[in-house]
Protein backbone atom coordinates (compact mmCIF):
# COMPACT_ATOMS: atom_id res chain seq x y z
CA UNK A 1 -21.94 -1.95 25.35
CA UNK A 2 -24.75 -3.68 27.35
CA UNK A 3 -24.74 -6.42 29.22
CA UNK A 4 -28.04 -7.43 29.06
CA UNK A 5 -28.02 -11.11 27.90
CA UNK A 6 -24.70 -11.27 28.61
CA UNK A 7 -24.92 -12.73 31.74
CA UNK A 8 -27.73 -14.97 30.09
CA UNK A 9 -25.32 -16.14 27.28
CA UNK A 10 -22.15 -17.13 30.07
CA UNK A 11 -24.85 -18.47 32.74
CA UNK A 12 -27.59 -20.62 31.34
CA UNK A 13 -30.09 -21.86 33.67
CA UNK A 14 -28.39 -23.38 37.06
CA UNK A 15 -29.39 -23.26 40.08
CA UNK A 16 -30.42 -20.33 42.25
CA UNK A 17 -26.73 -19.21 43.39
CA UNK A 18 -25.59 -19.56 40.07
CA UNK A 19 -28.32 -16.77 39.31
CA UNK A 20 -28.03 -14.58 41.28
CA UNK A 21 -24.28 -14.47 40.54
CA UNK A 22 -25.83 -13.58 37.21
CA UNK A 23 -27.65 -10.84 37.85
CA UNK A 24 -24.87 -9.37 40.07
CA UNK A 25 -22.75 -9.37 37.05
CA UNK A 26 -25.37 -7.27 34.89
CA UNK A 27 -25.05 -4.30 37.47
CA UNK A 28 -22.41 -1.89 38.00
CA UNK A 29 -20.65 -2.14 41.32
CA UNK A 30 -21.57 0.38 44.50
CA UNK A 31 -19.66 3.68 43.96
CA UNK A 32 -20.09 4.22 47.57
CA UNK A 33 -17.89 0.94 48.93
CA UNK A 34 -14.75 1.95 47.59
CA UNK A 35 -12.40 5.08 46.15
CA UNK A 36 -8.98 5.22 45.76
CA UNK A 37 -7.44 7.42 46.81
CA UNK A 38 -4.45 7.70 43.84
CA UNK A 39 -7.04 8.97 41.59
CA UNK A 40 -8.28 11.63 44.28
CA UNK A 41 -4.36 12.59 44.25
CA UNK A 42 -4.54 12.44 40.62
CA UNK A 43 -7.16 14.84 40.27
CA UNK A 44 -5.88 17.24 42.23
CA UNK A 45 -2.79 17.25 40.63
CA UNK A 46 -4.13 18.43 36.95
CA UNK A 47 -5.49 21.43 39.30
CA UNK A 48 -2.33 22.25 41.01
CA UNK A 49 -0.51 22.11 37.74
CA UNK A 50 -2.61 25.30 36.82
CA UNK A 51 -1.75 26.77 39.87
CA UNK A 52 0.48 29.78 38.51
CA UNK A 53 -1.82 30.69 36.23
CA UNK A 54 -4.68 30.68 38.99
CA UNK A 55 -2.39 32.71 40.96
CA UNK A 56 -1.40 35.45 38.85
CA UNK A 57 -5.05 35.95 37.69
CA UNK A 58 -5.94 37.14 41.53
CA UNK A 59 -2.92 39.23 41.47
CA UNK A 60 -3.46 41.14 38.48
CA UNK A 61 -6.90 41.44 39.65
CA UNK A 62 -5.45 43.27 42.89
CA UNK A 63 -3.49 45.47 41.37
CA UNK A 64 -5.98 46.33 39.13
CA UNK A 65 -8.51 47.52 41.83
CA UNK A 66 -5.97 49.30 43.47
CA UNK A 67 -5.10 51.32 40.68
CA UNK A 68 -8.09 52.22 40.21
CA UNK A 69 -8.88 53.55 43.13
CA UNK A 70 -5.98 56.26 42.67
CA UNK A 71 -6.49 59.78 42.07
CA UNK A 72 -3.87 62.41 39.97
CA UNK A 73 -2.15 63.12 43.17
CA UNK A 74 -1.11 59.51 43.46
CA UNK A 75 -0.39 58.95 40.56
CA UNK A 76 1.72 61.77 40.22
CA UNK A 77 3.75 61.11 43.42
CA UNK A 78 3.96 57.28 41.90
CA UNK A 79 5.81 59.27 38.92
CA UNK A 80 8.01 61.31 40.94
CA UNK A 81 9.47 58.76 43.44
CA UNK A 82 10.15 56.34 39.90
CA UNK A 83 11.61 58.76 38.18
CA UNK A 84 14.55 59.48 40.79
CA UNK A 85 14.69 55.82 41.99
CA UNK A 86 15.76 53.86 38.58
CA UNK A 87 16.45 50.32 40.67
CA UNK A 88 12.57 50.12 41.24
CA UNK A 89 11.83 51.27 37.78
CA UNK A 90 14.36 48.01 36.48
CA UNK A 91 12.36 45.39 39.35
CA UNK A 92 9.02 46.46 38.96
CA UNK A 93 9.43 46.43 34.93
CA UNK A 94 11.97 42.75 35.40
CA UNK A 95 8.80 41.18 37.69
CA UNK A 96 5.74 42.38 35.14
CA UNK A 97 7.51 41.03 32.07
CA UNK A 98 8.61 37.19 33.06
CA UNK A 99 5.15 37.32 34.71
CA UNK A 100 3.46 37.91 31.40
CA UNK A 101 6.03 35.81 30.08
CA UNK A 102 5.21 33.20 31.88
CA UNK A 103 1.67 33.62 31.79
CA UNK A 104 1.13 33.02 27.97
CA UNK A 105 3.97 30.85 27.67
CA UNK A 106 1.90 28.85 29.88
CA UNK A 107 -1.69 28.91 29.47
CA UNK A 108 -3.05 26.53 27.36
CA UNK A 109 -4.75 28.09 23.96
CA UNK A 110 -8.64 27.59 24.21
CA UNK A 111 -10.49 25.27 22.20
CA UNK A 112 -13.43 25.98 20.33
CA UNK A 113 -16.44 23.81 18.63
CA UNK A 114 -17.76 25.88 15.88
CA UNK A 115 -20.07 22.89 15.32
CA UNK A 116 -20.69 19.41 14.71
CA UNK A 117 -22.91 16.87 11.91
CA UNK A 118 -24.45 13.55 12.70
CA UNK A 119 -25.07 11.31 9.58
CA UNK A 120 -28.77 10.07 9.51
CA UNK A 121 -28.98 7.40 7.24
CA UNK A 122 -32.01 7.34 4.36
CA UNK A 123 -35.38 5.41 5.38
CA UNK A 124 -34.70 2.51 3.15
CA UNK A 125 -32.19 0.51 5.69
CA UNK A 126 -34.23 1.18 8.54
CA UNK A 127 -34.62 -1.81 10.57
CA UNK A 128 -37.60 -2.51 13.09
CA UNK A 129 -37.52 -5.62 14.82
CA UNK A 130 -39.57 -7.55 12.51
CA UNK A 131 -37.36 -6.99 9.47
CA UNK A 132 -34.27 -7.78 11.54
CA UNK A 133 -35.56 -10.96 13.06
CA UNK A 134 -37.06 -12.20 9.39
CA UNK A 135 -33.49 -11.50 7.96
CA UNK A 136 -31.83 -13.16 10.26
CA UNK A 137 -33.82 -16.19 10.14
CA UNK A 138 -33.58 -16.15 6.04
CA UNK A 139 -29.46 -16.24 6.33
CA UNK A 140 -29.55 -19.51 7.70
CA UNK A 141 -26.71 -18.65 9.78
CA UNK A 142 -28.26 -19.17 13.35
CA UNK A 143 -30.32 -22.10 14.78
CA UNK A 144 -33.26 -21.49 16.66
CA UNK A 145 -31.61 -21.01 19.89
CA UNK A 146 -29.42 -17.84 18.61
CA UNK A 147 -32.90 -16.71 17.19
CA UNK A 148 -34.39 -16.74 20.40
CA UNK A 149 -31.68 -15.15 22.26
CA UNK A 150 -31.66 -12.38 19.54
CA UNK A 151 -35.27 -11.27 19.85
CA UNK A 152 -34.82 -11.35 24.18
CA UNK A 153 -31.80 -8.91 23.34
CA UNK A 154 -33.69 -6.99 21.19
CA UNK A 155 -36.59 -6.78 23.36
CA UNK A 156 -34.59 -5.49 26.19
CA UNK A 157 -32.66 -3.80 24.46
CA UNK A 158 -34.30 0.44 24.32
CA UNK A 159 -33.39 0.22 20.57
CA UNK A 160 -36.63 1.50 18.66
CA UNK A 161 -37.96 0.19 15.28
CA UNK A 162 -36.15 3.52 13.43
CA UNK A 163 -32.64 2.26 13.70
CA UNK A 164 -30.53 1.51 10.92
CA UNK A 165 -28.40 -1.29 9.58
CA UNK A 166 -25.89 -0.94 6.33
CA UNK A 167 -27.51 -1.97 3.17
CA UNK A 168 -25.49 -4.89 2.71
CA UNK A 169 -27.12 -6.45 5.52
CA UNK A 170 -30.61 -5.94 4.03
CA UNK A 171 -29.62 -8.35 0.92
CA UNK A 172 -30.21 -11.63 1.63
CA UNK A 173 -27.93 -13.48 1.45
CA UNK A 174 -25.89 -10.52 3.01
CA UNK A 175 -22.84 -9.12 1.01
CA UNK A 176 -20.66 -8.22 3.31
CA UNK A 177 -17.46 -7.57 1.01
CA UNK A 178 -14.82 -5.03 1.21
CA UNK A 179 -16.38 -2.82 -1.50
CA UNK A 180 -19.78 -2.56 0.53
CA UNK A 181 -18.07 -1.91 3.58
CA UNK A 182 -15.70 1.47 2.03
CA UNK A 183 -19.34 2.32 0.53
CA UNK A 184 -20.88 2.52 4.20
CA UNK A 185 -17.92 3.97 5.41
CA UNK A 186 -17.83 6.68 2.60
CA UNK A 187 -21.93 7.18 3.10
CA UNK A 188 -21.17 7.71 6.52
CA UNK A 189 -18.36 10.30 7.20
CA UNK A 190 -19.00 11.75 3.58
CA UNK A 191 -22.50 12.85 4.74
CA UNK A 192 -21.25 14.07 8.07
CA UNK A 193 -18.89 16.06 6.63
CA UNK A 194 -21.14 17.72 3.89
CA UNK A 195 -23.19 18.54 6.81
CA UNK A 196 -20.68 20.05 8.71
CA UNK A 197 -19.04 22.02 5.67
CA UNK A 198 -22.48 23.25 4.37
CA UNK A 199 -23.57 24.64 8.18
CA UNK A 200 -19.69 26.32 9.03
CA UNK A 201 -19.22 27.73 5.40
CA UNK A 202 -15.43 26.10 5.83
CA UNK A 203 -13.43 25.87 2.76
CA UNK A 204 -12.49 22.20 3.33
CA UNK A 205 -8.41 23.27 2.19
CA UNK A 206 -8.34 25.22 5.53
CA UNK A 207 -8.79 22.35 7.71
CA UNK A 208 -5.11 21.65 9.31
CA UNK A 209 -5.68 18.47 11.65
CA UNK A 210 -8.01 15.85 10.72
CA UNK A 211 -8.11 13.10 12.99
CA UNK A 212 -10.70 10.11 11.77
CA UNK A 213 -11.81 7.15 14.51
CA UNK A 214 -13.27 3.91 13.35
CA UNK A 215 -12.36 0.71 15.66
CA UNK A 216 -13.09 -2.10 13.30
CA UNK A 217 -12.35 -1.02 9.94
CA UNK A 218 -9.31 0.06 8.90
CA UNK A 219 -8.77 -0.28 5.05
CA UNK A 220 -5.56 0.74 2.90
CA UNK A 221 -5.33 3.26 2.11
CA UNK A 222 -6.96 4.71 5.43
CA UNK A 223 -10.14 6.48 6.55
CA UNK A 224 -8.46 9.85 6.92
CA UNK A 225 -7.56 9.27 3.35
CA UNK A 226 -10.04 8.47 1.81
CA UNK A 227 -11.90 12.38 3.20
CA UNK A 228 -8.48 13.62 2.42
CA UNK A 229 -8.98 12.43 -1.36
CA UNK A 230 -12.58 13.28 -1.48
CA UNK A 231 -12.32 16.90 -0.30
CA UNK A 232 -9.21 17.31 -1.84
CA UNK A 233 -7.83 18.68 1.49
CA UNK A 234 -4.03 20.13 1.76
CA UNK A 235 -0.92 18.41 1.23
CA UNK A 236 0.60 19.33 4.31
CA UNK A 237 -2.78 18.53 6.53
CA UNK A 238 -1.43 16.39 9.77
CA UNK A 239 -4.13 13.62 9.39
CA UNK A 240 -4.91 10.30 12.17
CA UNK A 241 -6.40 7.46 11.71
CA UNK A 242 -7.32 6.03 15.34
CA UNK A 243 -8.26 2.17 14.77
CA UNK A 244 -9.36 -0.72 17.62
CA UNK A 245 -10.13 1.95 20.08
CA UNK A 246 -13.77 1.02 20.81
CA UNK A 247 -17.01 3.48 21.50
CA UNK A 248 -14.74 5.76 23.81
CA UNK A 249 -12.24 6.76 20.54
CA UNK A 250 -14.60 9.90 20.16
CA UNK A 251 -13.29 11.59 23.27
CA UNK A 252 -9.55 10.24 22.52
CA UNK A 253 -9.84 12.00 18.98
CA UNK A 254 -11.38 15.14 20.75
CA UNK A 255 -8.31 14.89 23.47
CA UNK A 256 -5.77 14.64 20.44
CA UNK A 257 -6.79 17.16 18.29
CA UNK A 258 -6.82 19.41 21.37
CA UNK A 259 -3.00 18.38 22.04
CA UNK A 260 -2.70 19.42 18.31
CA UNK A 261 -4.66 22.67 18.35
CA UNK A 262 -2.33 23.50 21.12
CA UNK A 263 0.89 23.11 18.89
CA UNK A 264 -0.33 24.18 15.79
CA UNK A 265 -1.41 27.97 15.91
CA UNK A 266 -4.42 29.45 13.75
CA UNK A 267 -6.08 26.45 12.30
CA UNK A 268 -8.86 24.07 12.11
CA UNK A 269 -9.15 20.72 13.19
CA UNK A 270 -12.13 18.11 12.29
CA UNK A 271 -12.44 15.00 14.04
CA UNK A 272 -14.73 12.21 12.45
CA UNK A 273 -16.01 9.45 14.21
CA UNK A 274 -17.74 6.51 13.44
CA UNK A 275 -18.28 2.80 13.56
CA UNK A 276 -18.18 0.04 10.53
CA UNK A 277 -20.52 -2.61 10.65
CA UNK A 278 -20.83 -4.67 7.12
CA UNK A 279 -18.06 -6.32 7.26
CA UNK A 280 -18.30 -7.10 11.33
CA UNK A 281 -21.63 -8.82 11.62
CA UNK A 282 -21.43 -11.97 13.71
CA UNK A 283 -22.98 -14.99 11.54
CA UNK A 284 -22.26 -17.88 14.32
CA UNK A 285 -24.37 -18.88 16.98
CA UNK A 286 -21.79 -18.25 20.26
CA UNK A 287 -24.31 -15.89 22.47
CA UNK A 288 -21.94 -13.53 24.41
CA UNK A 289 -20.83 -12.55 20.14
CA UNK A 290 -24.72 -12.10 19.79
CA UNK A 291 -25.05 -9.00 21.48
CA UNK A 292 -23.04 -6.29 19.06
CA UNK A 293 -25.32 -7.38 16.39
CA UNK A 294 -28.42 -6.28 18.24
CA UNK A 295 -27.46 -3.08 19.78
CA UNK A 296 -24.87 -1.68 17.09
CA UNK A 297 -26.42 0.19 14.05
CA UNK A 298 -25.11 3.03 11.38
CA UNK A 299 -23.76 6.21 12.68
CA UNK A 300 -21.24 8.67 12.46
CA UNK A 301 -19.89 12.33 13.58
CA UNK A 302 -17.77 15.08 12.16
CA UNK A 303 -16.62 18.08 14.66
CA UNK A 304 -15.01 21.27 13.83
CA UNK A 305 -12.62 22.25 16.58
CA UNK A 306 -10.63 25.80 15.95
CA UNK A 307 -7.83 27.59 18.35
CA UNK A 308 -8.55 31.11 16.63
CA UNK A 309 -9.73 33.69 18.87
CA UNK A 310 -11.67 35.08 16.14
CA UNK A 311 -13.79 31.91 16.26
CA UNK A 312 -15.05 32.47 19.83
CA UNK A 313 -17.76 34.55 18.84
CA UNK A 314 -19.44 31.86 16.70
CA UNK A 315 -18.62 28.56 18.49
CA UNK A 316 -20.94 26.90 20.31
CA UNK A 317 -19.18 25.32 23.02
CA UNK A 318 -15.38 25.47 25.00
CA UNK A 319 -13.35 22.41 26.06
CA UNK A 320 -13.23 22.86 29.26
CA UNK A 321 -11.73 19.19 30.58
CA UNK A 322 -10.70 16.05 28.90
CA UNK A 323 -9.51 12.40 31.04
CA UNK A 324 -9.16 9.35 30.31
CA UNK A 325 -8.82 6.06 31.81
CA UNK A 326 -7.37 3.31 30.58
CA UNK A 327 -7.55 -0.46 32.39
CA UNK A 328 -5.69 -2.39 30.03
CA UNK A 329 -2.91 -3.06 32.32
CA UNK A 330 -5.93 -5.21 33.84
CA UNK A 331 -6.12 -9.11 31.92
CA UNK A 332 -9.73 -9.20 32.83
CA UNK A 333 -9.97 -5.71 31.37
CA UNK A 334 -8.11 -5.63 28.02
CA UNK A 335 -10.50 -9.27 27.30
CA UNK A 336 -13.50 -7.79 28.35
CA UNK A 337 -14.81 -6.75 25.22
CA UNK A 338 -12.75 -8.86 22.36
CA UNK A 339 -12.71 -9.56 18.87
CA UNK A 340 -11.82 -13.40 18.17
CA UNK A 341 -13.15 -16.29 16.50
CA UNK A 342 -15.49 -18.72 17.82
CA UNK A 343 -15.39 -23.36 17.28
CA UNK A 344 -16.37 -22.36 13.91
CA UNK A 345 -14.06 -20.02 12.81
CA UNK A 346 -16.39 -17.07 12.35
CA UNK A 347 -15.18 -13.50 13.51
CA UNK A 348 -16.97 -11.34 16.19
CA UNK A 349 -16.61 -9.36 19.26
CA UNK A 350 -17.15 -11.09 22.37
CA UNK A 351 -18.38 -9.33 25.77
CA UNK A 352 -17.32 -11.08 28.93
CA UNK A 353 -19.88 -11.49 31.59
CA UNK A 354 -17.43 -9.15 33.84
CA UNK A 355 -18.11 -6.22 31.38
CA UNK A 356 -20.44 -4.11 34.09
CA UNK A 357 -18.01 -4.77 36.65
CA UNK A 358 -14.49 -3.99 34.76
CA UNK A 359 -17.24 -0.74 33.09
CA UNK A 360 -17.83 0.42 37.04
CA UNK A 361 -14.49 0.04 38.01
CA UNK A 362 -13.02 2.20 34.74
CA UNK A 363 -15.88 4.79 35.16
CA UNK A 364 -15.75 4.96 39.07
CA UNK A 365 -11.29 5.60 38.55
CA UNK A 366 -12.37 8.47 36.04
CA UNK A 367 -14.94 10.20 37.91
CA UNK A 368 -12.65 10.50 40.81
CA UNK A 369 -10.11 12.13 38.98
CA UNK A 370 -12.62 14.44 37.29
CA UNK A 371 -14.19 15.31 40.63
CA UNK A 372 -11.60 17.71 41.46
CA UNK A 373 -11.61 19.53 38.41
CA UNK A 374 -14.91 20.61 38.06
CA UNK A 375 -17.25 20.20 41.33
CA UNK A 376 -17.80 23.14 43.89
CA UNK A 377 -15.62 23.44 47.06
CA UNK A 378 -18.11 22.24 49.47
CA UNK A 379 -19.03 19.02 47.52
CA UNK A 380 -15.04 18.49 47.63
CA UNK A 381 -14.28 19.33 50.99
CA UNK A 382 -17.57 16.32 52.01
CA UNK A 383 -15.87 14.24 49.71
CA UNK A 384 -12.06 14.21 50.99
CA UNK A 385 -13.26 14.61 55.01
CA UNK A 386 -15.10 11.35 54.71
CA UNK A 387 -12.03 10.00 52.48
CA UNK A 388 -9.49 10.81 55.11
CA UNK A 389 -11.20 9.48 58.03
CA UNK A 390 -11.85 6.18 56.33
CA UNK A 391 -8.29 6.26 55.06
CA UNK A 392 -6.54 7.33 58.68
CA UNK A 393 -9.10 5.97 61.48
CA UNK A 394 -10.32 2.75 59.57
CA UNK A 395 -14.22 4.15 60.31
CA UNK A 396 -17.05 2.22 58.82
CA UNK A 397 -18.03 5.61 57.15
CA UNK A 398 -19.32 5.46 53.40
CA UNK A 399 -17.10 7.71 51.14
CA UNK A 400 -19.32 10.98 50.14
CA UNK A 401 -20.24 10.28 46.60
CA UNK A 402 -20.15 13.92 45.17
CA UNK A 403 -22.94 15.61 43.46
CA UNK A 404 -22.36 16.01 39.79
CA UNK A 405 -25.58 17.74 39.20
CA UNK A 406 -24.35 20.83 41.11
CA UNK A 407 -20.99 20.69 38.33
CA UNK A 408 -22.96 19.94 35.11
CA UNK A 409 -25.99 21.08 33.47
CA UNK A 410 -26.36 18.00 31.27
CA UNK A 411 -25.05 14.56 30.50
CA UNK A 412 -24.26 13.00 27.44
CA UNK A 413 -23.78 9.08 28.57
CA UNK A 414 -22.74 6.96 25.90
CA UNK A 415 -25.67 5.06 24.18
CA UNK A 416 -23.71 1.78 24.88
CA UNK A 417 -26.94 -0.43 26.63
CA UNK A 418 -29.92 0.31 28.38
CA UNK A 419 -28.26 -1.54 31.57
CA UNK A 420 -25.68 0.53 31.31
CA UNK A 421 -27.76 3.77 31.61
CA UNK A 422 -29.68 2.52 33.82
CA UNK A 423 -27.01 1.73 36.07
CA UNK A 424 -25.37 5.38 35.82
CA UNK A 425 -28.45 6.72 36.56
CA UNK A 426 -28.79 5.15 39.89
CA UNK A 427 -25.16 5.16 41.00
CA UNK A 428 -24.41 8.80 40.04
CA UNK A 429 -27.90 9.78 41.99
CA UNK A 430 -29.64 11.06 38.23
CA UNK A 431 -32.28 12.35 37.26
CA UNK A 432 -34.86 11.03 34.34
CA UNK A 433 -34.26 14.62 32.70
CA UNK A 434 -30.28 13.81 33.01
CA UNK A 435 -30.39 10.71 30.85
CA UNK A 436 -33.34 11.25 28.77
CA UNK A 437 -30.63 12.24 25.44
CA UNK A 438 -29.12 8.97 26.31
CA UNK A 439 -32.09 7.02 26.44
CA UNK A 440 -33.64 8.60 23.17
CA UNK A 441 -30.28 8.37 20.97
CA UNK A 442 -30.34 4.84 21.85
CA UNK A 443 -33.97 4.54 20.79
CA UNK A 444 -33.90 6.35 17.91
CA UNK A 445 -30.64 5.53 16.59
CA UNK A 446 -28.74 2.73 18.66
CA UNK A 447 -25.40 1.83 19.97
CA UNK A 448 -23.64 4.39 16.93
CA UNK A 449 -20.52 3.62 18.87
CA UNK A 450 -18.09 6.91 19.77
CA UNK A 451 -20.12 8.74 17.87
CA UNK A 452 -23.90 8.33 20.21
CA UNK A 453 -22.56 11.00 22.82
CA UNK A 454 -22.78 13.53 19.73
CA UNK A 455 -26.29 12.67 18.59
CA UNK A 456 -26.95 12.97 22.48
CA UNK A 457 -25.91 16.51 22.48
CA UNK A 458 -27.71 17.29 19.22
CA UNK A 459 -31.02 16.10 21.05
CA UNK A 460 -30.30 18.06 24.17
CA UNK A 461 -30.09 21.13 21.85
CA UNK A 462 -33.04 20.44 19.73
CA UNK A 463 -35.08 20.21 22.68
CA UNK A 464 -33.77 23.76 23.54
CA UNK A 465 -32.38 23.06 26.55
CA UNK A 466 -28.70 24.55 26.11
CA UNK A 467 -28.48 27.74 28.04
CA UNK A 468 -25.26 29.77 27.95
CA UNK A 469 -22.44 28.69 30.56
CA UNK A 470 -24.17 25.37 31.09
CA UNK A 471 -21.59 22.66 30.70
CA UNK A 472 -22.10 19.39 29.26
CA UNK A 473 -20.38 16.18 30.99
CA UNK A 474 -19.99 13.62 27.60
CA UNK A 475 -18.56 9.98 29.07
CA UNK A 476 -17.81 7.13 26.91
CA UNK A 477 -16.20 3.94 27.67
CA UNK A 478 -15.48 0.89 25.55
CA UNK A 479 -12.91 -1.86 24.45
CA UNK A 480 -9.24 -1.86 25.66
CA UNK A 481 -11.11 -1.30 28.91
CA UNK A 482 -11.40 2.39 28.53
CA UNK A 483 -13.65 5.21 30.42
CA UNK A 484 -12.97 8.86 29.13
CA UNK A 485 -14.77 12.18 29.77
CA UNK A 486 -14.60 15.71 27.95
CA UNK A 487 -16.54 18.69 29.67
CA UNK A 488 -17.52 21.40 27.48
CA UNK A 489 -18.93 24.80 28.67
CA UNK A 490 -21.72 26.33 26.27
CA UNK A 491 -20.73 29.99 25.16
CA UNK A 492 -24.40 30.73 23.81
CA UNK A 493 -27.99 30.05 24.10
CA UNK A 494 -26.96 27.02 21.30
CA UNK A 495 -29.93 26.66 18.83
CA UNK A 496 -30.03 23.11 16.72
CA UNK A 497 -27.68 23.16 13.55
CA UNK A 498 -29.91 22.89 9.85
CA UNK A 499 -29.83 19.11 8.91
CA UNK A 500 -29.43 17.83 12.54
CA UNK A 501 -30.12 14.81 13.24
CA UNK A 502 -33.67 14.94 14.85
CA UNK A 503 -35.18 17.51 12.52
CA UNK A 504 -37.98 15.47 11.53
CA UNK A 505 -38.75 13.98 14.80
CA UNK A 506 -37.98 15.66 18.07
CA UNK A 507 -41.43 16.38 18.64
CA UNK A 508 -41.75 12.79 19.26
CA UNK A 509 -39.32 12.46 21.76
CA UNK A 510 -39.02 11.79 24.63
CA UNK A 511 -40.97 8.18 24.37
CA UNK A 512 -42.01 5.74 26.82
CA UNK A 513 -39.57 2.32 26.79
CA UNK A 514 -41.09 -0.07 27.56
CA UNK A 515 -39.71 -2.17 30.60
């Protein structure tokens, strides 16, 4: 989420301490004061627990090459001194079978996306600024200040006039019942998942695992149920329904139907994602509850994940890496972004003005334990020097902030704010290239909530910029306080899928936001 007007909605206009303590609290704090050095450890201990496997690769490879380099005389004299010496026969045959043994026992089955939809809703509940302010104005839910504060969001915002809102909110006075919110919900994942099925050719009665995020919607029967009923999917299908999970449940779904896929041999999983807002509009005038009505707007994603080999030569991308971060433990955390009523009894979500820094300090825990996993040698070996001689000789030395751009090809930041993307783009050292997809989902379609880091990658592909082996970084973070990242590694040249999401309008894109 952003945190632009935020700060304006918890400070108000004191005096000059008062705002700069303000605009402190819109920024994400310096990556380069402070890493701990438990999530260093903790990266490097997901490597190490892949150490056998790392280690029996080079070995194999060895004995490969030196095989290989044997001629029949060798090979025969190999024969002869086995063929009288039966104890070696016994070890040598003992040592390759638990090694193989141990290998695929091991090694965790690879994860495939065949390919994944992104609902774009019809032009009729489009909402440019305009509409949105006149509507709100007609509801006569908001006095002039909340008016006010609504258009600065707005204008600060990065959303473009294109976004969409459900169509409940375009009646006036809004209807925002329980029927109109399953109909956006059904609209939604229904058109994802047509999408998706039409593209793949997948008879829907093969998917296994269907795992379905929404955080603030979560009807009986459930989500998952309702696609279960509607495609008439399997009786024995092993179906989740994740629920208050915020706009980082799209990487938690992705992380569990990976833990599934693993368990579960020859299958399919699909993971939906998506956010409800009809019934969740905000009609009070409390500012820091404001802000999700500006920036959140209709979205939604459906994935096809599949464990069978056969798959591999049709996928798009491999899951390479998946952690996540979780700062609930934290008071200041788990209230940062909270749904509650205000004076007047009216339900929203409120963001605290310590959102950026709780948001730094989730993100700034994950990327350290990520580092490990995926940067080159050298970055690591600047990284931990300069750790260990803060750590042991109390030196005034800045930790090495690691270059991500020499691990990934392209970053899919979630579409939460334009501070927030701003900020990243700073702090991790980006480029404008790097968080262009970021900035243009959030133009062109809003804060869609876990789903935005999907319509990010469908822009990066539209634009013809996936190469194969290039790997993708996608980071989301959101209520709870969470910060997860998946890392996938492209197996093609990946082309855009028919129906994507910017079909009719890449061309247009990238555009110039104003400041």
């Amino acid at each position: 989420m952003d945190q632009r007007g935020a700060a304006t909605a918890n400070g108000g206009s004191g005096s000059g301490s008062v705002g700069v303590q303000i605009q402190q609290s819109r920024r994400l704090p310096d990556f380069l004061q402070s890493v701990n050095l438990k999530y260093v450890k903790l990266g490097y201990h997901y490597l190490i627990s892949n150490l056998l496997t790392l280690c029996f690769i080079p070995l194999i490879a060895v004995i490969s090459i030196e095989v290989s380099q044997m001629n029949l005389d060798d090979l025969r004299q190999l024969w002869l001194h086995l063929q009288y010496n039966l104890v070696s026969i016994i070890i040598c045959s003992a040592i390759f079978v638990f090694g193989l043994t141990v290998y695929i026992m091991t090694r965790p089955r690879p994860v495939y996306l065949v390919d994944y939809a992104c609902y774009r809703a019809p032009e009729h509940l489009k909402a440019p600024y305009a509409r949105f302010m006149e509507h709100s104005r007609l509801t006569g839910d908001f006095d002039e200040s909340s008016l006010e504060f609504q258009r600065k969001i707005l204008e600060r915002s990065g959303l473009g006039e294109e976004t969409y809102v459900p169509a409940a909110m375009h009646n006036i006075p809004p209807t925002p019942s329980m029927a109109a919110a399953r109909e956006e919900a059904e609209e939604v994942m229904f058109g994802a998942l047509d999408i998706l099925f039409q593209n793949t050719n997948i008879n829907p009665k093969d998917i296994g695992i269907l795992v379905v995020n929404c955080s603030l919607f979560n009807p009986t029967p459930s989500l998952s149920a309702m696609i279960v009923n509607k495609y008439k999917l399997r009786g024995n299908i092993r179906s989740f329904n994740l629920g208050g999970m915020g706009c980082s449940a799209g990487v938690i779904a992705v992380d569990l139907a990976k833990d599934l896929l693993q368990v579960h041999r020859n299958t399919y999983a699909v993971v939906v994602s998506t956010e409800n807002i009809t019934q969740n509009w905000y009609f009070g005038n409390k500012k820091s509850m404001l802000i999700p009505n500006c920036l959140f707007r209709v979205g939604g994603s459906a994935v096809l994940l599949s464990n069978k080999s056969k798959d591999r030569s049709r996928a798009k991308y491999k899951l390479i890496h998946v952690v996540r971060t979780h700062r609930g433990a934290d008071d200041k955390a788990f209230r940062c972004v909270y749904q509650e009523q205000d004076d007047a009894g009216k339900t929203g979500v409120s963001l605290s003005k310590d959102l950026m820094a709780i948001a730094g300090g989730a993100l700034k825990t994950n990327i350290t334990t990520l580092g490990p996993l995926v940067l080159p040698i050298s970055e690591q070996l600047l990284f931990f020097t300069t750790l260990v001689v803060k750590k042991l000789f109390n030196a005034t030395v800045k930790p090495y902030i690691p270059d991500f751009k020499l691990a990934f090809d392209h970053f899919c930041i979630h579409a939460g704010g334009r501070a927030v993307i701003d900020e990243l783009e700073k702090n991790l050292q980006l480029l404008p290239i790097h968080v262009e997809a970021s900035r243009m989902t959030l133009h062109r379609f809003g804060n869609t909530s876990s789903s935005s880091i999907w319509y990010e990658l469908a822009y990066i592909e539209a634009k013809g910029r996936m190469r194969k082996r290039n790997r993708v970084w996608q980071i989301a973070f959101g209520s709870g306080f969470k910060c997860n990242s998946a890392v996938w590694e492209a197996l093609r040249n990946v082309k855009p899928s028919t129906n994507g999401p910017w079909e009719d309008c890449i061309d247009s894109y990238p555009v110039k936001i104003s400041t």
